[in-house]
N, C-alpha and C. Protein backbone atom coordinates (compact mmCIF):
# COMPACT_ATOMS: atom_id res chain seq x y z
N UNK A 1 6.68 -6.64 1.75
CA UNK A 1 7.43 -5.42 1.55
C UNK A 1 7.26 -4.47 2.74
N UNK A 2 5.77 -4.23 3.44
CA UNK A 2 6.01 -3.41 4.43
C UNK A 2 6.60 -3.91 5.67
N UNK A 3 6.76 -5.76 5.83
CA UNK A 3 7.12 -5.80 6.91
C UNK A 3 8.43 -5.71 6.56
N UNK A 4 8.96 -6.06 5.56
CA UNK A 4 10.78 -5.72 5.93
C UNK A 4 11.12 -4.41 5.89
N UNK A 5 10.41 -3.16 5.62
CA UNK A 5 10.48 -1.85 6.00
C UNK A 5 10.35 -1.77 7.55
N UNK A 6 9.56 -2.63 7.78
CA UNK A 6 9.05 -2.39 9.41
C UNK A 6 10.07 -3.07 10.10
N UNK A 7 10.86 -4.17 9.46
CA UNK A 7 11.99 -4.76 10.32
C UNK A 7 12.89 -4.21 9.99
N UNK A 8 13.33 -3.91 9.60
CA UNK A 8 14.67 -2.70 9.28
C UNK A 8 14.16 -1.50 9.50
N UNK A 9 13.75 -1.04 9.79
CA UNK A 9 13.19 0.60 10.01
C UNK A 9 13.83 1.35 9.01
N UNK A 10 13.31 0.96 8.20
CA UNK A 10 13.73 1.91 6.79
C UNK A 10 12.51 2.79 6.90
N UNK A 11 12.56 4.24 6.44
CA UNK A 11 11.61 5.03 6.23
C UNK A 11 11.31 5.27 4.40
N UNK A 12 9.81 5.35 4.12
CA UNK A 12 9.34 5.41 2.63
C UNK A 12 8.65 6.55 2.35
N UNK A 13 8.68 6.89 1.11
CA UNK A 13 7.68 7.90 0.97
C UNK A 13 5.92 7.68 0.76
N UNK A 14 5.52 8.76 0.91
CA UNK A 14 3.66 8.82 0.97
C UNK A 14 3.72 8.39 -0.09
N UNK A 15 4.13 8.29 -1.54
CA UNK A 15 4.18 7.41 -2.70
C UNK A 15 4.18 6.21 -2.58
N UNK A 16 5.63 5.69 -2.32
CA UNK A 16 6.15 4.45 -2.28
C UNK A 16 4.91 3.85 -1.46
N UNK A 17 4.52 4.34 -0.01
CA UNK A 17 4.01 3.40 1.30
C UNK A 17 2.16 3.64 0.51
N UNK A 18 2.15 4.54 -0.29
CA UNK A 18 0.30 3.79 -1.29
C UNK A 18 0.49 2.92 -1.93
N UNK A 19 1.75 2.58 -2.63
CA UNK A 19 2.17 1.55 -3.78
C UNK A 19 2.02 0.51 -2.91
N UNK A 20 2.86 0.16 -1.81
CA UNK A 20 2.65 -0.84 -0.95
C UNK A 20 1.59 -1.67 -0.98
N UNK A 21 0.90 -0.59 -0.43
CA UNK A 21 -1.14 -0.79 -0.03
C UNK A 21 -1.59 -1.11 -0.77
N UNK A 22 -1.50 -0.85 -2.12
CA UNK A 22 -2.20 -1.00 -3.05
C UNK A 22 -1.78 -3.01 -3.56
N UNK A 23 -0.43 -3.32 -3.32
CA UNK A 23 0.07 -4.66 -3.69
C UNK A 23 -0.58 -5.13 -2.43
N UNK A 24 -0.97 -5.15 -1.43
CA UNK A 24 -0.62 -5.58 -0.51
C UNK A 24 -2.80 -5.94 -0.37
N UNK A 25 -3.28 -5.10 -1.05
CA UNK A 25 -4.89 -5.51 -1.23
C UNK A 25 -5.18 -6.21 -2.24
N UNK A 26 -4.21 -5.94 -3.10
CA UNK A 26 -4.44 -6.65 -4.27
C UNK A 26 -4.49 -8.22 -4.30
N UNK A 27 -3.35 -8.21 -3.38
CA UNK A 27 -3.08 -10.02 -3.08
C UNK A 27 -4.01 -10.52 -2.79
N UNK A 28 -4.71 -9.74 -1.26
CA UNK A 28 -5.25 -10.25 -0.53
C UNK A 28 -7.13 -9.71 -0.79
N UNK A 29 -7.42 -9.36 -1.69
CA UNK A 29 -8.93 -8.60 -1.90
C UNK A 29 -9.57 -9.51 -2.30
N UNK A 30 -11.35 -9.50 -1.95
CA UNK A 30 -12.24 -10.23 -1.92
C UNK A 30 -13.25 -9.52 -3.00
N UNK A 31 -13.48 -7.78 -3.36
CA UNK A 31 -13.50 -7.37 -3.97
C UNK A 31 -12.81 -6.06 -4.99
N UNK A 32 -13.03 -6.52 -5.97
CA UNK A 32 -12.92 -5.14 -7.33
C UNK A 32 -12.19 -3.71 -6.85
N UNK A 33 -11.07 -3.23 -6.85
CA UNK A 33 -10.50 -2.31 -6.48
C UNK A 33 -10.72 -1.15 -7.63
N UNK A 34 -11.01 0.19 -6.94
CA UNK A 34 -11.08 1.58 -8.01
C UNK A 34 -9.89 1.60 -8.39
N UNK A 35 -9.50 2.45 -9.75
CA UNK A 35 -8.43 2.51 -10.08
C UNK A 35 -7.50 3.30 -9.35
N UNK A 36 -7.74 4.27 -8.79
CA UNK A 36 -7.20 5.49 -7.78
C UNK A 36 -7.06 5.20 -6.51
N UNK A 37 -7.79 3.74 -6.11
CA UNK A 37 -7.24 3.40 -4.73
C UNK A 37 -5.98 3.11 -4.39
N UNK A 38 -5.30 3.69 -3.46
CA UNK A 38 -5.31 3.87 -2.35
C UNK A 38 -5.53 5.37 -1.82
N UNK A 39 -5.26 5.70 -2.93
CA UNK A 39 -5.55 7.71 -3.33
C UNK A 39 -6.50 8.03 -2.73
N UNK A 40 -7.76 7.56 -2.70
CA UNK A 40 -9.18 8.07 -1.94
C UNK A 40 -9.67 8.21 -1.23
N UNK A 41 -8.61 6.96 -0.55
CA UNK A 41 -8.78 6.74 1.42
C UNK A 41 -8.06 7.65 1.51
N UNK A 42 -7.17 8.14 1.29
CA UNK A 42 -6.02 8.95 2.11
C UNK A 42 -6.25 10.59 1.41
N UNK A 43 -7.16 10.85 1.12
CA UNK A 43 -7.76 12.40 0.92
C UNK A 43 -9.29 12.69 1.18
């Protein structure tokens, strides 16, 4: 999802582009995610 934003240069919101992050660790995580992540890094 972010790379076909990134190949089309579509622009997303600070919402949408945590939702991303959040699918995008999920796939790929080795450990246990907080529930509020991606929220915590980014404040």
């Amino acid at each position: 999802m972010v790379r076909y934003h990134a190949l089309h240069e579509t622009c997303v919101g600070f919402e949408e582009l945590r939702a991303m992050f959040r699918v995008a660790v999920e796939t790929t995580r080795t450990r246990q995610l907080t529930d509020d992540f991606p929220i915590d890094k980014f404040t």
